[in-house]
Protein backbone atom coordinates (compact mmCIF):
# COMPACT_ATOMS: atom_id res chain seq x y z
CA UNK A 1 -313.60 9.34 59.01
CA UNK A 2 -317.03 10.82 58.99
CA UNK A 3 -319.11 12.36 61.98
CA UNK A 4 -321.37 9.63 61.92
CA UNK A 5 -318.84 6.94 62.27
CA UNK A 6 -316.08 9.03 64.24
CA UNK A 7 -315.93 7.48 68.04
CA UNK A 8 -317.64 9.46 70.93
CA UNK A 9 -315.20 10.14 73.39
CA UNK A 10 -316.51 10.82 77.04
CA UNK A 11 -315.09 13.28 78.52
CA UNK A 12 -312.38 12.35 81.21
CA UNK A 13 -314.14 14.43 84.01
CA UNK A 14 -317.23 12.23 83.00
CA UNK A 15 -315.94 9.24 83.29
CA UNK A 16 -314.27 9.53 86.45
CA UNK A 17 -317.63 10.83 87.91
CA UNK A 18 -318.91 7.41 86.45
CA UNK A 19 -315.97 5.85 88.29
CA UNK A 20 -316.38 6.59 91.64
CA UNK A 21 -320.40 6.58 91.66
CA UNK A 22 -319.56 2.67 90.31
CA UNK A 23 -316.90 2.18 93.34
CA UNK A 24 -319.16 3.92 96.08
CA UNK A 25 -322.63 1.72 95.00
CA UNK A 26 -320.32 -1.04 94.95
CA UNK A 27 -319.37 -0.38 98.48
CA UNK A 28 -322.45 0.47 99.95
CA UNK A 29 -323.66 -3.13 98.78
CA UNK A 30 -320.86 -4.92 99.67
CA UNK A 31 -321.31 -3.38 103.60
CA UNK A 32 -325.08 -4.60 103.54
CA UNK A 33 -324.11 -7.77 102.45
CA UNK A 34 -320.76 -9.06 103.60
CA UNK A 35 -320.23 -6.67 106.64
CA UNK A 36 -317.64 -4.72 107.77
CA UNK A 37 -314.48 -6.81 108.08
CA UNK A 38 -315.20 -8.77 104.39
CA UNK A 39 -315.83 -5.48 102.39
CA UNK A 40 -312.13 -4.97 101.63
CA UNK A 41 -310.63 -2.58 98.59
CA UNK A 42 -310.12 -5.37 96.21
CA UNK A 43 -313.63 -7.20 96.99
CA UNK A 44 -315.23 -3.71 95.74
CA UNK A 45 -313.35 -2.76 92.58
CA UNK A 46 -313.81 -5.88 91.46
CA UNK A 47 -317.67 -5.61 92.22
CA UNK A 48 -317.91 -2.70 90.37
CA UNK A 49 -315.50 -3.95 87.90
CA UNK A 50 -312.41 -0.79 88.29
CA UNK A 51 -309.33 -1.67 88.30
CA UNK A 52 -307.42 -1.95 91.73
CA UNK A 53 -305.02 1.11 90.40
CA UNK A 54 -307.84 3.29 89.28
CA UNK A 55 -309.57 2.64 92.96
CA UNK A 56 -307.02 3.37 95.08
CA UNK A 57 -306.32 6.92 92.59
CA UNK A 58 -309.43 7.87 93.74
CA UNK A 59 -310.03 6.27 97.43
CA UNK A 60 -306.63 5.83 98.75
CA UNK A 61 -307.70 3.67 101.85
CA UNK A 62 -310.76 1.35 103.11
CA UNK A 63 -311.64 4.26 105.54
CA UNK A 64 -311.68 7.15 102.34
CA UNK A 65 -313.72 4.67 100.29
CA UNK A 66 -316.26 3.72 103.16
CA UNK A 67 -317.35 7.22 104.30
CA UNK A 68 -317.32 9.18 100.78
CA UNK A 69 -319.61 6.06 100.14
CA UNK A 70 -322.05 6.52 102.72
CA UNK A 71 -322.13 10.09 102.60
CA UNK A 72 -322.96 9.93 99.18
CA UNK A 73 -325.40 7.46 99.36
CA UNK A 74 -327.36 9.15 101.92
CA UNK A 75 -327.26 12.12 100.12
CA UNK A 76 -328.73 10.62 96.60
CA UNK A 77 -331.59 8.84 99.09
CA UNK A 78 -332.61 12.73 100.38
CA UNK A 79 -332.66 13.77 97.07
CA UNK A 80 -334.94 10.64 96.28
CA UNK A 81 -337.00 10.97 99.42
CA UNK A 82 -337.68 14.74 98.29
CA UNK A 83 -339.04 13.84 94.53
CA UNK A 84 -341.66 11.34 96.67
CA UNK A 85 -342.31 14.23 99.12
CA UNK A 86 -343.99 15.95 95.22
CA UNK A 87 -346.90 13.39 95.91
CA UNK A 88 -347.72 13.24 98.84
CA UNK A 89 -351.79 13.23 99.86
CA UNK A 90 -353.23 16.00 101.82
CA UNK A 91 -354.97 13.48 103.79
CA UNK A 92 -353.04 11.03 106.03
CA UNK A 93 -349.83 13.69 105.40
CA UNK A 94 -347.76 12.20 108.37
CA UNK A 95 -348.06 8.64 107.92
CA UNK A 96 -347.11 9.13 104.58
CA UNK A 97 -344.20 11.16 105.59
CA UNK A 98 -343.22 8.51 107.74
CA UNK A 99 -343.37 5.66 105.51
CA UNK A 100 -341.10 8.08 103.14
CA UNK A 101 -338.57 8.07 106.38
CA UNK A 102 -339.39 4.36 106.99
CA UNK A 103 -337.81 3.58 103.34
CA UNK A 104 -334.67 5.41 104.08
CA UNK A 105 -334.21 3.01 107.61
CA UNK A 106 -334.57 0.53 105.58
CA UNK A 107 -332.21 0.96 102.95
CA UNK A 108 -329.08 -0.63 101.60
CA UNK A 109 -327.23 2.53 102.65
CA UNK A 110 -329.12 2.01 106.19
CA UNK A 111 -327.84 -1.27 106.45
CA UNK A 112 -324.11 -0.62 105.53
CA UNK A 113 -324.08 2.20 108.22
CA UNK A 114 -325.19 0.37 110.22
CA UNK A 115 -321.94 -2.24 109.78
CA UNK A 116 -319.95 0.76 109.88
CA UNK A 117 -321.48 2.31 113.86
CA UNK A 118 -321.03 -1.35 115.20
CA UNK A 119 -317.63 -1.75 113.90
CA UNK A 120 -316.50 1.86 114.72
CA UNK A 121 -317.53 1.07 118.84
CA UNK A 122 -314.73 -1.17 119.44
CA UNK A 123 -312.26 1.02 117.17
CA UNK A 124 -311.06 4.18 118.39
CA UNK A 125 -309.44 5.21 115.21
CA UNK A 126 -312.59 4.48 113.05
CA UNK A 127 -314.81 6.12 115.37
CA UNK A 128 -313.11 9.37 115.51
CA UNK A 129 -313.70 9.52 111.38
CA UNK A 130 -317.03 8.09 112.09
CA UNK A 131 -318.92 9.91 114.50
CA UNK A 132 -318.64 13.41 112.82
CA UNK A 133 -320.21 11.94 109.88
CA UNK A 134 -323.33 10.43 111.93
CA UNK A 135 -323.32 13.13 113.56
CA UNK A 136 -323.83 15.40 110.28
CA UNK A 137 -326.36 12.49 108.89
CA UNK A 138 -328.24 12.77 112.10
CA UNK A 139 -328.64 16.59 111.63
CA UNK A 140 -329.72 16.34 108.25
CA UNK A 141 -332.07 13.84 108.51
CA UNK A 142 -333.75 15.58 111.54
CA UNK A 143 -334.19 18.85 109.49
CA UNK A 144 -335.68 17.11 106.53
CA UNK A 145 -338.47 15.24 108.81
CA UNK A 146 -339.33 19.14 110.20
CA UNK A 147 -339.48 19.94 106.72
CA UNK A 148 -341.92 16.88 105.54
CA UNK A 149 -343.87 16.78 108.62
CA UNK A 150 -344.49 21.16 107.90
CA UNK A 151 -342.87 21.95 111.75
CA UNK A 152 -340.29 23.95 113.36
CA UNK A 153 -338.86 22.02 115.76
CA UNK A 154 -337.84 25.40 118.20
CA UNK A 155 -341.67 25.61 118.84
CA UNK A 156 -343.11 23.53 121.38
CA UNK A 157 -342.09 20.00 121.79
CA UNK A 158 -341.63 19.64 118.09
CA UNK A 159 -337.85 18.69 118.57
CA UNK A 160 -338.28 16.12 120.88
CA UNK A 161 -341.36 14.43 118.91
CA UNK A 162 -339.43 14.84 115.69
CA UNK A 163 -336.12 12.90 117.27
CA UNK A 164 -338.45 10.84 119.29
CA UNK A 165 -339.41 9.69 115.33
CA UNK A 166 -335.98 9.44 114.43
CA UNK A 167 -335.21 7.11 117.46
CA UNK A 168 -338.21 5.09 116.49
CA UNK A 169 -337.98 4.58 113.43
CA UNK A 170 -334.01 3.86 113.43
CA UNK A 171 -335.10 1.21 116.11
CA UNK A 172 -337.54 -0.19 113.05
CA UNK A 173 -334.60 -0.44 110.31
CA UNK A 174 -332.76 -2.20 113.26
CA UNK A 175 -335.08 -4.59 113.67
CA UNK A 176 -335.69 -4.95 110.06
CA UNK A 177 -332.30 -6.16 109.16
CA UNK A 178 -332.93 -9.37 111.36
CA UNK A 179 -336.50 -9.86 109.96
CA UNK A 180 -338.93 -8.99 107.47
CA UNK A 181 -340.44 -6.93 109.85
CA UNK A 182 -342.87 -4.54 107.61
CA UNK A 183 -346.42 -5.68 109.20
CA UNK A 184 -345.38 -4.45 112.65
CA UNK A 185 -343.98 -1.70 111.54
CA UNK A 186 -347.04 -0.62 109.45
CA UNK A 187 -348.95 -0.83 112.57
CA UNK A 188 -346.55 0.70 114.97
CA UNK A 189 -346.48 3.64 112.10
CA UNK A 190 -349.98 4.01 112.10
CA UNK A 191 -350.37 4.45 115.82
CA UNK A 192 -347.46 6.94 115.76
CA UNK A 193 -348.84 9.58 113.04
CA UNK A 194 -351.85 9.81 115.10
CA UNK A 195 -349.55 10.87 117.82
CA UNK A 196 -347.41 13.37 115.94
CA UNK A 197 -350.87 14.67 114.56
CA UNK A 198 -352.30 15.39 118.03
CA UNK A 199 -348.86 16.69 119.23
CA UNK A 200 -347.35 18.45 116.77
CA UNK A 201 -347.82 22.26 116.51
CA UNK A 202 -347.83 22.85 113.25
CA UNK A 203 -346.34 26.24 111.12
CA UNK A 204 -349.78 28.29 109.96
C-alpha cells in the first residue's frame, strides 16, 4: 500500500477530544431546547450521534455531562467574546462592550443555564453541584467586563456599576428567552453606556 492511498488514522487522543466536544454541544442544545427534565443521556448521544457506551465512558451521569457542558461552553464563548473585543471602535467603546456581553446573555449556553439554575432551586442535590459552578461563571464573567470596559473594579464604585451590568443585562437574556426582545434592549443598552461612561473611573 502506498502513502498516498494508506488510511489516515486519527489519533485516539484526537478523537476522543472530538467526542466529547460532539456530546457537550449536543447537550448544551438539547437544554435550550427541550429543558431540563427532557435532555436525558440517551436523547444527547443520539443528537450528537455517540454511542450510548462511548457517552457514559466519558460522562458517567446526567449531572457529569450537564456541568462539563456548560462549563465548557461558557468557556469557548469568552474565548469568542475576546477575538470580537480585537475590533472594537475607540468611539462608542462601552456600548460596544456591552452588546459583546449582550451576545453572551443571549446565547444557547445562556439559555441551557438557565434550565439548569431553575431546576437546581427545587433540588438540593443538584444545587449543591450547581452553585459552585455559577458561582465561578459569575466571577469570571465579572472580571472580563472590568477588563473590556478598561476598569478596576476596587476603585470607586466600579464593582457595583460593573455587577449592576451583569444584573442588567442577565435580566435582558431573561427576558429574551420569552421574546424577541432585541429593540428594547438596544435602547435600554444605549441609555446604560452613557451611564457607565459618566460613572466609571477609568484606569489612566
Amino acid at each position: 500500500m502506498t502513502t498516498s492511498t494508506a488510511r489516515v488514522r486519527t489519533p485516539q487522543a484526537e478523537r476522543s477530544r472530538a467526542m466529547r466536544e460532539r456530546l457537550m454541544e449536543a447537550t448544551i442544545e438539547c437544554l435550550a431546547e427541550l429543558g431540563w427534565a427532557r435532555t436525558t443521556t440517551t436523547v444527547v448521544s443520539r443528537r450528537a450521534g455517540v454511542s450510548r457506551g462511548a457517552q457514559l465512558h466519558h460522562f458517567p451521569a446526567k449531572l457529569d455531562l450537564v456541568l462539563a457542558s456548560v462549563e465548557h461552553l461558557t468557556d469557548r464563548r469568552r474565548d469568542e467574546m475576546t477575538r470580537a473585543a480585537d475590533d472594537l471602535p475607540t468611539q462608542g467603546r462601552t456600548r460596544a462592550v456591552l452588546e459583546i456581553l449582550s451576545e453572551h446573555f443571549t446565547s444557547p449556553v445562556f439559555t441551557a443555564a438557565l434550565e439548569l439554575w431553575v431546576a437546581a432551586r427545587t433540588d438540593d442535590e443538584l444545587r449543591a453541584s450547581v452553585a459552585p459552578l455559577e458561582r465561578h461563571i459569575g466571577r469570571e464573567t465579572h472580571a472580563y467586563a472590568c477588563q473590556l470596559l478598561g476598569v478596576d473594579d476596587a476603585v470607586g464604585d466600579n464593582r457595583a456599576h460593573v455587577q449592576a451590568t451583569m444584573d442588567l443585562l442577565r435580566g435582558l437574556g431573561l427576558a429574551e428567552t420569552l421574546n424577541d426582545d432585541s429593540k428594547r434592549r438596544a435602547v435600554i443598552l444605549d441609555a446604560w453606556a452613557d451611564t457607565l461612561d459618566a460613572r466609571l473611573e477609568r484606569k489612566q
